[in-house]
Protein backbone atom coordinates (compact mmCIF):
# COMPACT_ATOMS: atom_id res chain seq x y z
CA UNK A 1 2.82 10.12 15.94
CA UNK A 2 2.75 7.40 13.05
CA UNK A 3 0.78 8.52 10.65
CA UNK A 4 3.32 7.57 7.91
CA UNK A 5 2.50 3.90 9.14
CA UNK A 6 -1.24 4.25 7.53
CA UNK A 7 0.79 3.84 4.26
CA UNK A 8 2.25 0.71 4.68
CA UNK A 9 0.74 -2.61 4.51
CA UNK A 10 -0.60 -4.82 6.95
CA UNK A 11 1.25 -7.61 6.31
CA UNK A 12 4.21 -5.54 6.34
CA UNK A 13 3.13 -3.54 9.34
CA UNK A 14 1.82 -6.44 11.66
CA UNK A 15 4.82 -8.70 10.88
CA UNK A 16 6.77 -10.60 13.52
CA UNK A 17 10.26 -11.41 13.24
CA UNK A 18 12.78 -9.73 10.81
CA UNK A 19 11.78 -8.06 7.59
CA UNK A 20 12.64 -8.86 4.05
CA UNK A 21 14.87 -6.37 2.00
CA UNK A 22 11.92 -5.63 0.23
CA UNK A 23 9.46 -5.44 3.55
CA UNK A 24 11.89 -3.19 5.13
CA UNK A 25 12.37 -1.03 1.92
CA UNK A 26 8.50 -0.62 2.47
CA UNK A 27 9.02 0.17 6.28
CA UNK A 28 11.69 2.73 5.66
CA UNK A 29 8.96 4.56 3.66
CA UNK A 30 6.48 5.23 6.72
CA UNK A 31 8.89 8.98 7.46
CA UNK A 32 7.66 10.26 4.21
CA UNK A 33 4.55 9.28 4.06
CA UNK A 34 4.00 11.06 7.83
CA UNK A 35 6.46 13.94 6.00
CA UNK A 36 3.81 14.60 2.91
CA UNK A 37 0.73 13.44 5.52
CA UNK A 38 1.57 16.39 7.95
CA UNK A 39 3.06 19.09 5.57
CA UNK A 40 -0.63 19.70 4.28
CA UNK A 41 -1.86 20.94 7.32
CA UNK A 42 0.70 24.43 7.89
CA UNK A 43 0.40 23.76 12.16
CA UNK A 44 2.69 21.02 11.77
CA UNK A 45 5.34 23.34 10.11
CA UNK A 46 7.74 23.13 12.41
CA UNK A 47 8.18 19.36 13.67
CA UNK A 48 8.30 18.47 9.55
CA UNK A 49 11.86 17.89 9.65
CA UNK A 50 11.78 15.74 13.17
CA UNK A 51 9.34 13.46 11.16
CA UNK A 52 10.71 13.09 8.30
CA UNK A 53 14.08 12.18 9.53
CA UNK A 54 13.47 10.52 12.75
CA UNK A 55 15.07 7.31 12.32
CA UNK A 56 18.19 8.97 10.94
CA UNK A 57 21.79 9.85 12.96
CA UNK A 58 23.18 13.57 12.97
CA UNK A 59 25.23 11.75 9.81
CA UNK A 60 22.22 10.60 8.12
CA UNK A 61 22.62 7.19 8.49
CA UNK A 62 19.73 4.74 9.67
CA UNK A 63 19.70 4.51 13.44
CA UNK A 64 18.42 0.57 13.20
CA UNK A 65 17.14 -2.13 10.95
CA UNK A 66 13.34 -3.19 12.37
CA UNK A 67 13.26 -6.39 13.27
């Protein structure tokens, strides 16, 4: 599922090679976009969390930097 990614721009989105600060501040956004996307329609109740936090370790930090 991406449908955080509808939120963020094409040029942003379609990009090749590494992101800006800015560009990936964007990216990072696409979790809680999905998060407030999904949490309208009650069937996705339980994965909520999964997408919100899925680029994130057991100690909250980022997994990886997009490149």
């Amino acid at each position: 599922m991406i449908f955080g990614k509808v939120g963020i721009p094409d040029s942003v989105l379609l990009k090749t090679g590494r992101f800006t600060d800015e560009e990936y501040e964007k990216m990072k956004e696409h979790t809680v976009i999905g998060y407030e996307i999904l949490k309208k329609a009650t069937v996705f109740n339980d994965i909520l969390n999964i997408v919100r936090s899925h680029h994130e370790r057991i100690d909250r930090k980022r997994i990886s930097r997009w490149s």
